[in-house]
Protein backbone atom coordinates (compact mmCIF):
# COMPACT_ATOMS: atom_id res chain seq x y z
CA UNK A 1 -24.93 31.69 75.21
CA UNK A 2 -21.04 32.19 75.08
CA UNK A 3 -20.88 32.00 78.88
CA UNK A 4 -17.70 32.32 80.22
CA UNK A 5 -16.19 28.88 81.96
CA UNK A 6 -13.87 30.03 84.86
CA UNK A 7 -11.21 27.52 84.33
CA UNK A 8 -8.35 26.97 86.99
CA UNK A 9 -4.78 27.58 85.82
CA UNK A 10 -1.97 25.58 88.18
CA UNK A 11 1.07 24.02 88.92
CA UNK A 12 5.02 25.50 88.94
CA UNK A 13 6.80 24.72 85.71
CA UNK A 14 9.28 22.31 85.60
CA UNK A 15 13.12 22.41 84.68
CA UNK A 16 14.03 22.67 81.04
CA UNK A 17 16.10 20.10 81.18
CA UNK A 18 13.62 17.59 82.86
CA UNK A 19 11.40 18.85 80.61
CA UNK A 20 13.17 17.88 77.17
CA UNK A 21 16.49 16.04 77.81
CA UNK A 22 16.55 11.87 77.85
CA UNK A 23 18.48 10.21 79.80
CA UNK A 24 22.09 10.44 79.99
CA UNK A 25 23.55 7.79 81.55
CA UNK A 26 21.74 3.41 81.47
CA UNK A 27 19.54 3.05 84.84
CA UNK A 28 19.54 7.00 85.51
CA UNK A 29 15.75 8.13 84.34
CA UNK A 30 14.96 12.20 83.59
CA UNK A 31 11.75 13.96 83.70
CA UNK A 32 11.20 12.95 80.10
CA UNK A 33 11.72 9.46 80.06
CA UNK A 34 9.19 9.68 82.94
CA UNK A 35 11.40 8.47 85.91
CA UNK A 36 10.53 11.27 88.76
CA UNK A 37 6.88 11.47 88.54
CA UNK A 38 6.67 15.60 87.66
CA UNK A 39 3.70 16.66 85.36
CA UNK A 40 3.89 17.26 81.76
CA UNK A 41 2.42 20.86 81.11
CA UNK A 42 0.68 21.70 78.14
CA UNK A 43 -1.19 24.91 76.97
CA UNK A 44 -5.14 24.85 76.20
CA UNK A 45 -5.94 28.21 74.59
CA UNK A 46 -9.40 29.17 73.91
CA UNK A 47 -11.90 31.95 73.71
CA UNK A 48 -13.68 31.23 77.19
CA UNK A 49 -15.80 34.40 76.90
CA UNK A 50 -16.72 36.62 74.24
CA UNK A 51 -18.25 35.99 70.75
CA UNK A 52 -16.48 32.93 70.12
CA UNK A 53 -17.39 31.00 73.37
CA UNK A 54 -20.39 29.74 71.83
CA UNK A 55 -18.30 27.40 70.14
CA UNK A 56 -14.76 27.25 71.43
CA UNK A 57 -15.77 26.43 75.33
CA UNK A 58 -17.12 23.07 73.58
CA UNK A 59 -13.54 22.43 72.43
CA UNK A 60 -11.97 23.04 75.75
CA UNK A 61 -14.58 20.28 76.88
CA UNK A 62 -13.25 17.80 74.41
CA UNK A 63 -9.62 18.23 74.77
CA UNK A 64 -9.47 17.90 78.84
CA UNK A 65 -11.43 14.53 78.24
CA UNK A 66 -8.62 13.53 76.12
CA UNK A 67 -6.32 14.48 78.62
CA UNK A 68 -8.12 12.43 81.40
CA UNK A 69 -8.42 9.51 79.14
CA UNK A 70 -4.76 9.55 78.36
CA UNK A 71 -4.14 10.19 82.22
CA UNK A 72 -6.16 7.28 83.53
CA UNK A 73 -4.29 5.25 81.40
CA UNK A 74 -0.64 6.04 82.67
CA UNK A 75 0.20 9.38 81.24
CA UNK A 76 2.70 9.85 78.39
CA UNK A 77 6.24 8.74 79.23
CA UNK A 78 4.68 7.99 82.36
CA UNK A 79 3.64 10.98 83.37
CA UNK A 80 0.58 12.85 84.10
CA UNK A 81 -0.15 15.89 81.53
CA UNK A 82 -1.41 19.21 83.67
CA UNK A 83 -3.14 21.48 81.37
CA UNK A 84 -2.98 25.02 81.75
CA UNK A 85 -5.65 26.47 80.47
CA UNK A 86 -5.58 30.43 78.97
CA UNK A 87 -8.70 32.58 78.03
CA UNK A 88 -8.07 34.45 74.50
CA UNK A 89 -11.10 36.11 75.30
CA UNK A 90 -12.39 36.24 71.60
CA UNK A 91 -9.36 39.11 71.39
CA UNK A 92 -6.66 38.77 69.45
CA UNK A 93 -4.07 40.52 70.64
CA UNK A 94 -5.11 38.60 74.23
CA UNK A 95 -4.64 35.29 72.47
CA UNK A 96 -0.89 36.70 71.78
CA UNK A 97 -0.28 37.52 75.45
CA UNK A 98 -1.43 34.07 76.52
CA UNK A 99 0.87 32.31 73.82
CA UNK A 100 3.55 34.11 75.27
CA UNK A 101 2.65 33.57 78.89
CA UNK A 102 2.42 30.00 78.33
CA UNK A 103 5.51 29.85 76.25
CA UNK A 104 7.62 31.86 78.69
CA UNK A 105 6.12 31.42 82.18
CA UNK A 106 4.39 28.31 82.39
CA UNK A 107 7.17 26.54 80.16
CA UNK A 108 4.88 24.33 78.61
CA UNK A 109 5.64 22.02 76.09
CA UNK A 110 3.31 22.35 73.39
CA UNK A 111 -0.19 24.37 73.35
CA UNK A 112 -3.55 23.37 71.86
CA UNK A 113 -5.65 26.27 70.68
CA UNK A 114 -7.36 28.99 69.19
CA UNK A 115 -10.62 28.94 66.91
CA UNK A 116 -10.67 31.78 64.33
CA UNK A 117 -7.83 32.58 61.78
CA UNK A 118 -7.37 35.65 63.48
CA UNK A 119 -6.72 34.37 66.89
CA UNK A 120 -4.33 31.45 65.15
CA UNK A 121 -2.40 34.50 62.72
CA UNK A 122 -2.00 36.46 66.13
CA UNK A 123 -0.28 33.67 67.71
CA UNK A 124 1.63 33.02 64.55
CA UNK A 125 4.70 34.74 65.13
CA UNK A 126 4.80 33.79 68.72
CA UNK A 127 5.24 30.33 67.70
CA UNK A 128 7.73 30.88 65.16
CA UNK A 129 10.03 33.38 66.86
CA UNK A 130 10.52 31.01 69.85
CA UNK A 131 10.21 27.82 67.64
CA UNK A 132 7.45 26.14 69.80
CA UNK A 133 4.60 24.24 69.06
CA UNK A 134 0.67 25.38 68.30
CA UNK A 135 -2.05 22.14 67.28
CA UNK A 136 -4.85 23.97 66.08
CA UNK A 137 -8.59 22.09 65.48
CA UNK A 138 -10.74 24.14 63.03
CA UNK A 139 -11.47 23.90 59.71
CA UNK A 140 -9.51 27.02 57.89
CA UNK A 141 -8.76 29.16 54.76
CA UNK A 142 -5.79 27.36 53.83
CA UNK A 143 -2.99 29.60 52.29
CA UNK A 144 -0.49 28.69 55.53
CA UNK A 145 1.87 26.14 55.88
CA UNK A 146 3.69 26.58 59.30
CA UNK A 147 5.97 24.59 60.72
CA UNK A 148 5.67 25.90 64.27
CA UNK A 149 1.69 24.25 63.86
CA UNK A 150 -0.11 20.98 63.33
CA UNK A 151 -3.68 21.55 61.80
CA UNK A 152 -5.85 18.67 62.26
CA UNK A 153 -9.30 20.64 61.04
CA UNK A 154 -10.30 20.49 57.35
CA UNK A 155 -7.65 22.56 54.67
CA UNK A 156 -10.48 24.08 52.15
CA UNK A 157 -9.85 20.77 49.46
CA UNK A 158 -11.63 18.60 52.53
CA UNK A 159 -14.18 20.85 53.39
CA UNK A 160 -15.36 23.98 51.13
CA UNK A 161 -14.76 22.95 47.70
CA UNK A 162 -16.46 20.05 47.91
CA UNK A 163 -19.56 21.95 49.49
CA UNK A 164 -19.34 23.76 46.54
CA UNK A 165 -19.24 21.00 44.47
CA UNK A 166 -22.28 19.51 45.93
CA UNK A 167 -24.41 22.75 45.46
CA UNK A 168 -23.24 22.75 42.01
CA UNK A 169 -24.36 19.54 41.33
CA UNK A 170 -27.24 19.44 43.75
CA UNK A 171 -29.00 23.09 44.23
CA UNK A 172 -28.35 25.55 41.84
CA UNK A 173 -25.67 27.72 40.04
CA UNK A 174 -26.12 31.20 41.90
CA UNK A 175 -24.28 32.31 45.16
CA UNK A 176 -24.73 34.81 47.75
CA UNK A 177 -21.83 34.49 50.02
CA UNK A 178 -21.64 36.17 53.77
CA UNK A 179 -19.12 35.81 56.33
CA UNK A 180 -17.76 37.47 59.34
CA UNK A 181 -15.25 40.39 58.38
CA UNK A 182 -11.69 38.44 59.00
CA UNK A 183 -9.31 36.65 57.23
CA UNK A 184 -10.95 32.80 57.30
CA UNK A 185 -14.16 34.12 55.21
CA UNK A 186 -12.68 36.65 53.07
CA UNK A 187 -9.54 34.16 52.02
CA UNK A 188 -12.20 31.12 51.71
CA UNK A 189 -14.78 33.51 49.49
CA UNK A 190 -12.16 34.49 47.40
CA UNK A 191 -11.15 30.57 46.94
CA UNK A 192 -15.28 30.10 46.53
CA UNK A 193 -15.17 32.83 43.91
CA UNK A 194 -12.33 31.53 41.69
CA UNK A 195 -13.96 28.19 42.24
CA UNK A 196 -17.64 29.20 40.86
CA UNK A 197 -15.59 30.96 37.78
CA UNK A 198 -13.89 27.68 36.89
CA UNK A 199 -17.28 25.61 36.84
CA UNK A 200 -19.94 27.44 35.80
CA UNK A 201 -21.12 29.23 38.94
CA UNK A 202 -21.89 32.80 39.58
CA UNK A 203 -21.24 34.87 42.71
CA UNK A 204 -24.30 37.60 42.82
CA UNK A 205 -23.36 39.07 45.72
CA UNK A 206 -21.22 39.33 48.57
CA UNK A 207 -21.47 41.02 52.11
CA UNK A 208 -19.57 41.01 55.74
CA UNK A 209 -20.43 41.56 59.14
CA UNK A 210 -17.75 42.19 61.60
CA UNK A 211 -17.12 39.30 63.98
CA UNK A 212 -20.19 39.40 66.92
CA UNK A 213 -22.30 41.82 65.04
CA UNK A 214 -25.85 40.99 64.76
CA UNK A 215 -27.42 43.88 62.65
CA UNK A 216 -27.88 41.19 59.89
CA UNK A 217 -31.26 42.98 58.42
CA UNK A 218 -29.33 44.98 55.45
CA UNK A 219 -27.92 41.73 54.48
CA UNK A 220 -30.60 39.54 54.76
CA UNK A 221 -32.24 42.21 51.98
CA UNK A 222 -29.27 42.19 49.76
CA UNK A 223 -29.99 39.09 49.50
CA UNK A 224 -33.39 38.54 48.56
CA UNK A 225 -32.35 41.82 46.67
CA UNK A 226 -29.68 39.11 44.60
CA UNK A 227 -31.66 36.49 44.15
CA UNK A 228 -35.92 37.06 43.84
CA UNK A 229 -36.22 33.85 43.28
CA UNK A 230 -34.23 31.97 45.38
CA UNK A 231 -30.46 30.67 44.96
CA UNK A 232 -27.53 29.36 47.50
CA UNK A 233 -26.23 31.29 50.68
CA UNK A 234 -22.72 30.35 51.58
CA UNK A 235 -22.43 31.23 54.85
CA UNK A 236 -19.03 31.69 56.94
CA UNK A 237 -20.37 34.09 59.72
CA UNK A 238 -18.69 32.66 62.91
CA UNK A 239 -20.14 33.00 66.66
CA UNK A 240 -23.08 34.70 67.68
CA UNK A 241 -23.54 36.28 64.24
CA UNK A 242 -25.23 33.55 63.61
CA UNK A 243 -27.90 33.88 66.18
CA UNK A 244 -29.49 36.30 64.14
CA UNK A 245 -28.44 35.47 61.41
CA UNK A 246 -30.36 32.11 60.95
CA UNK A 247 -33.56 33.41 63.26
CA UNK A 248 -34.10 36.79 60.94
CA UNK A 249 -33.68 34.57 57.96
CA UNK A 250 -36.56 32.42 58.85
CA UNK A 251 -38.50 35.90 59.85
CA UNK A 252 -38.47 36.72 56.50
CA UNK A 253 -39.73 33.90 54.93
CA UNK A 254 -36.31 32.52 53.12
CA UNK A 255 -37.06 28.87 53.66
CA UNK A 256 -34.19 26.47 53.27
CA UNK A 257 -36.48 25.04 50.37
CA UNK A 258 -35.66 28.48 47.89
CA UNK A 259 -32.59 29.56 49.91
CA UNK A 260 -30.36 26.93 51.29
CA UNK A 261 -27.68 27.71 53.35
CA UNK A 262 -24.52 25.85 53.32
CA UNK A 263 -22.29 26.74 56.95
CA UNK A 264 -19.01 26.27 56.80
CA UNK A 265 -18.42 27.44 61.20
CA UNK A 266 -22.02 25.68 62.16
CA UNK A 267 -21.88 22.41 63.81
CA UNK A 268 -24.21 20.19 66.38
CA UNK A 269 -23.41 23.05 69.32
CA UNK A 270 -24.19 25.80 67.61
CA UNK A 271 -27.31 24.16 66.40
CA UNK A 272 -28.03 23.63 69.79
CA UNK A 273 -27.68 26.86 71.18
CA UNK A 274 -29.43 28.92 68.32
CA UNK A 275 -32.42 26.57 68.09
CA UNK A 276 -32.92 23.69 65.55
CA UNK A 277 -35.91 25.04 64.34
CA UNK A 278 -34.41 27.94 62.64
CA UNK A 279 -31.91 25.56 60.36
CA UNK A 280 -34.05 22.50 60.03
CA UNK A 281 -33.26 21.90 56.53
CA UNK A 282 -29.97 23.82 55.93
CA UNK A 283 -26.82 22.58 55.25
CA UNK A 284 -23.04 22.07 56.57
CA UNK A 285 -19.80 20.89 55.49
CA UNK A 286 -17.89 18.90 57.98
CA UNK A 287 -15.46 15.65 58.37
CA UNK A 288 -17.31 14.77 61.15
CA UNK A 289 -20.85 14.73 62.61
CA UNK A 290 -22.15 13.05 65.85
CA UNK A 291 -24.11 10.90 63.58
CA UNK A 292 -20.95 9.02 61.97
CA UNK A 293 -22.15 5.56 62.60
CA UNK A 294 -18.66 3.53 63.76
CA UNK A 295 -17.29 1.94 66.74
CA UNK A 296 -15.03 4.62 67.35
CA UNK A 297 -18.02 7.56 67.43
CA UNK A 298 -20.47 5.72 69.03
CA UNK A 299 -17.98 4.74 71.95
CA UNK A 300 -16.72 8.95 72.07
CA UNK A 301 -19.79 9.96 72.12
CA UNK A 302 -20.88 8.12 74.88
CA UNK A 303 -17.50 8.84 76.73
CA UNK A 304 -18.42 12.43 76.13
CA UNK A 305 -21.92 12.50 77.37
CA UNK A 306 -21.00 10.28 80.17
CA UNK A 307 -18.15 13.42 81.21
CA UNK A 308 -20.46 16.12 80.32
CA UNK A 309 -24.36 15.13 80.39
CA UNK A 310 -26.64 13.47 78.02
CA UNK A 311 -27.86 16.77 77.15
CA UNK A 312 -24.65 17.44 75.02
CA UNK A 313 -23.49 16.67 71.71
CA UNK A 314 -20.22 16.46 70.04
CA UNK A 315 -19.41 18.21 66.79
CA UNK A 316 -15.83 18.68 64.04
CA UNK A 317 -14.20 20.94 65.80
CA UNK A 318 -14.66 18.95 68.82
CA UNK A 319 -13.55 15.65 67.35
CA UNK A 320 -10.67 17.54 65.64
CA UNK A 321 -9.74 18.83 69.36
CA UNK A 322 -10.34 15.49 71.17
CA UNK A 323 -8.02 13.92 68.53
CA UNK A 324 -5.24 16.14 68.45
CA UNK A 325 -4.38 15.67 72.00
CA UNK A 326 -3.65 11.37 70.97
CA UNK A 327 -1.75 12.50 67.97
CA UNK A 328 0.39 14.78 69.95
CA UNK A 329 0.63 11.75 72.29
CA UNK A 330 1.73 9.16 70.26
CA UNK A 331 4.14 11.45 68.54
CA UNK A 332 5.78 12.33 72.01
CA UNK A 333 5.91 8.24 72.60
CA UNK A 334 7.32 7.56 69.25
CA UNK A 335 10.25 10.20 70.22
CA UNK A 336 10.48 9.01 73.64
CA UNK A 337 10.89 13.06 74.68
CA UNK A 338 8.94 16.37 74.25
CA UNK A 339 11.63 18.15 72.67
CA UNK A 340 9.84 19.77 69.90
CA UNK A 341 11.88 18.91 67.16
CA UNK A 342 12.33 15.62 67.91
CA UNK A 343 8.01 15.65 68.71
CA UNK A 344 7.56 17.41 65.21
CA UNK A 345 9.77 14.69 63.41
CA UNK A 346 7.85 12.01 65.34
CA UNK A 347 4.24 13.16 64.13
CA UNK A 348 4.94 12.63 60.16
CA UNK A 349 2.71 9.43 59.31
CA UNK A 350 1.04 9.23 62.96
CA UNK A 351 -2.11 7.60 61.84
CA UNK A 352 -5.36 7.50 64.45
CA UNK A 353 -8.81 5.66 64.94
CA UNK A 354 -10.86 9.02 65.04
CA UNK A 355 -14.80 9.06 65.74
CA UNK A 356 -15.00 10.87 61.97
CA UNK A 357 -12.64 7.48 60.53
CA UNK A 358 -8.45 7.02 59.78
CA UNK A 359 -6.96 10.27 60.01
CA UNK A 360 -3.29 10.62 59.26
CA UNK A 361 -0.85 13.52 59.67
CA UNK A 362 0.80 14.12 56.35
CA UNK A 363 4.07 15.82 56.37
CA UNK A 364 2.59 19.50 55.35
CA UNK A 365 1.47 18.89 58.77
CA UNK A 366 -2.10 18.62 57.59
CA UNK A 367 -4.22 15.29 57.77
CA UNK A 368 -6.09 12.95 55.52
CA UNK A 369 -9.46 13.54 56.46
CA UNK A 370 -13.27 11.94 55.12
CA UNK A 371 -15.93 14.92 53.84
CA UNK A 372 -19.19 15.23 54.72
CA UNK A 373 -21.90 17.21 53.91
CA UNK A 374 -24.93 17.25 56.55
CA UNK A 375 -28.53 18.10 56.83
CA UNK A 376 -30.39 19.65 59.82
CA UNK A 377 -32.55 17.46 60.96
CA UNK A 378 -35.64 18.30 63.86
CA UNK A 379 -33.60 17.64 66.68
CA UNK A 380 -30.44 19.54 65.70
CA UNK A 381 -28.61 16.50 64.29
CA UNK A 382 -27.26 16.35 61.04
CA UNK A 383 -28.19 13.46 58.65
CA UNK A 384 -25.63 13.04 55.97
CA UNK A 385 -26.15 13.29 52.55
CA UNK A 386 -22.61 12.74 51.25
CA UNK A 387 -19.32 11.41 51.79
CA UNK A 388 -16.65 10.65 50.35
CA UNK A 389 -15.19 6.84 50.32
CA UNK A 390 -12.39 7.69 52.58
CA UNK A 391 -10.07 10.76 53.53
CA UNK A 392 -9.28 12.86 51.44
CA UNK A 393 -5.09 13.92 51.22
CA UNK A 394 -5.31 18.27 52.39
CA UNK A 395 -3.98 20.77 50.30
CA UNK A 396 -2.86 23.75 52.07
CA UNK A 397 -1.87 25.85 49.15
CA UNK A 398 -5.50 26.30 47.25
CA UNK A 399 -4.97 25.00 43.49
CA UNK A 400 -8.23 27.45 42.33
CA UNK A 401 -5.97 30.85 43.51
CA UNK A 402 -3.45 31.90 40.50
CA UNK A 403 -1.04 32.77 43.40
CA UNK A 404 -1.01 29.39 44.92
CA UNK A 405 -1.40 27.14 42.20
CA UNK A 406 1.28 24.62 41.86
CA UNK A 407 2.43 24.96 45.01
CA UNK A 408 2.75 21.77 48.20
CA UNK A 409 4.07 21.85 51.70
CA UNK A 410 6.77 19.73 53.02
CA UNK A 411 8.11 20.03 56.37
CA UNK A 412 10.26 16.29 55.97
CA UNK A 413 12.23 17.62 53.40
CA UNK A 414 13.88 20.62 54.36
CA UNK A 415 14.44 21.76 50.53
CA UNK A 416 10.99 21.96 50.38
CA UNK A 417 9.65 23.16 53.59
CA UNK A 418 6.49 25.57 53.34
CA UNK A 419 6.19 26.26 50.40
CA UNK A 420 7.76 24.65 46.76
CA UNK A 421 6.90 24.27 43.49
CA UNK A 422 5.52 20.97 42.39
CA UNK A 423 7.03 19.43 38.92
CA UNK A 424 4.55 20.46 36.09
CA UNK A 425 3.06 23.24 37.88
């Protein structure tokens, strides 16, 4: 599990100015308006080995088929994208060094990446001290706003409070919640915590494991410890913590029947690669699951398996990756360049047909996304059990947190920008 892919990295970066400037003069064509047949170089920046390559290799998969979809059919601007692809190696401070390297050597003009909240923080100030672009495609915390990065996975409004909802109204009242030791499950805890206050839940305990650790046994007892009888495990461990998580769980008799577990960072893959009969029966909250029935997912997933083997399945992330890559497309189309400004303007209102339904990039730079909550089923599909009628708007700045409520994101309005205060707040 988490094997590394050896990816190939190629191609000699372009002029600046063919890279971003239209055309000057009527009948003379630049590199951006398409005329001279160079490449258009983007970043792909993912943990390739490490913890995190049990789910982030799967997201590499997805965004090159994007890339050869949109290349078969004529490119953007009429060119061919060339992906360079980077290895953050589930390290942080690596992720930074291959934002810069990207940014500074390869010259390319926008990257898609990272998978945690700490590799997308480390890569933060990269972006925004050389005002480039970073389209990230997990589900996250919330609490950010940048305008240096397009976030089409779920803000915590279209993903964990309504999974909290639904175990509120569905499974019980009393939460055990266990994450890896970083800033996505600590931030989205302390949302879960305020969350349980406001509606009648309790939190009865709460417990970390630093990220790829799989001594899980003192937590697994804490626990049972908590809750003798049976309650809710909210569960944000990412990568291989999981492993053993979900294995020792079933070891020690905690069957999803007393203890459900709701997974916030477990889709279709890892399913897949842990073993569906260890979560038959648990729960995740997603916008997306290969089981979506539409048009749209049935034809991606059979695009996918017919790139990658019928053996594989397609999961959020994935989708959230695969569908980045066309709104970063149709963006650069609409502004007939890849300058980044004029790219970033371009993508306010850029509305796609995704496998999960309508997305639409709102102008916190967020989209309107459909929730989901899913089942395991036998073979490591998810039924779903609920969804909402449509997408739901995001909401970056969490309205439970005393710090944040009150407060929107507006990057079209430049008095309002990351972070204002709505009227009434």
């Amino acid at each position: 599990m988490g094997t590394a892919m050896l990816l190939k990295a190629c191609g000699a970066a372009p002029d600046d100015a063919a890279t971003t400037e239209p055309a000057e003069a009527e009948g003379e064509e630049t590199a951006a308006a398409g005329g001279d047949g160079e490449t258009i170089k983007v970043g792909i920046l993912h943990s390739l080995s490490g913890t995190m390559a049990i789910s982030e290799t799967t997201v590499v998969d997805a965004e090159k088929l994007a890339i050869k979809e949109i290349n078969a059919a004529g490119g953007v601007l009429g060119r061919q994208i060339e992906a360079i692809e980077e290895d953050g190696a589930s390290d942080w401070p690596t992720f930074a060094e291959k934002a810069e390297k990207l940014i500074d050597q390869d010259e390319v003009v926008t990257v898609f990446g990272c998978w945690t909240s700490a590799s997308r923080k480390a890569v933060l100030p990269v972006f925004e001290s050389k005002d480039h672009m970073l389209w990230y495609p997990v589900q996250y915390e919330g609490q950010e706003c940048s305008k240096n990065i397009f976030y089409t996975g779920a803000a915590p409004n279209q993903q964990i409070e309504p999974a909290v909802d639904w175990l509120l109204e569905n499974k019980g009242t009393e939460f055990f919640l266990v994450g890896s030791d970083y800033v996505f499950p600590r931030t989205a805890n302390n949302i879960i915590k305020e969350q349980l206050a406001a509606n009648g839940g309790t939190t009865v305990g709460e417990d970390y494991l630093p990220l790829g650790n799989t001594e899980v046994t003192p937590i697994i007892a804490k626990i049972r410890e908590a809750l003798p009888d049976g309650g809710i495990i909210f569960n944000s461990l990412n990568g291989d913590s999981n492993v053993a998580f979900f294995k020792q769980l079933q070891g020690a008799g905690m069957t999803p029947d007393l203890y459900p577990v709701m997974s916030v960072s477990v889709a279709e893959e890892e399913v897949r690669q842990i073993g569906p009969e260890f979560l038959v029966g648990h729960y995740a909250a997603w916008n997306y699951f290969q089981t979506v029935e539409s048009p749209e997912n049935e034809k991606w997933v059979a695009d996918f398996k017919a790139e990658y083997g019928d053996d594989r399945v397609t999961n959020d992330p994935m989708e959230a990756a695969y569908i980045m890559v066309y709104l970063w497309k149709q963006a650069v189309e609409q502004a007939g360049t890849t300058d980044i400004a004029a790219v970033r303007e371009a993508a306010y209102g850029q509305e796609f047909a995704a496998p999960e339904g309508p997305v639409t990039m709102n102008a916190n730079h967020h989209i309107s996304k459909t929730v989901r909550i899913g089942q395991v089923r036998e073979d490591g599909l998810f039924d779903i059990v609920s969804s909402t009628d449509g997408p739901i708007d995001p909401v970056p700045w969490n309205q439970y947190v005393a710090e944040t409520k009150g407060f929107a994101c507006d990057w079209s309005d430049p008095a309002k920008g990351e972070k204002y205060e709505t009227e009434g707040a």
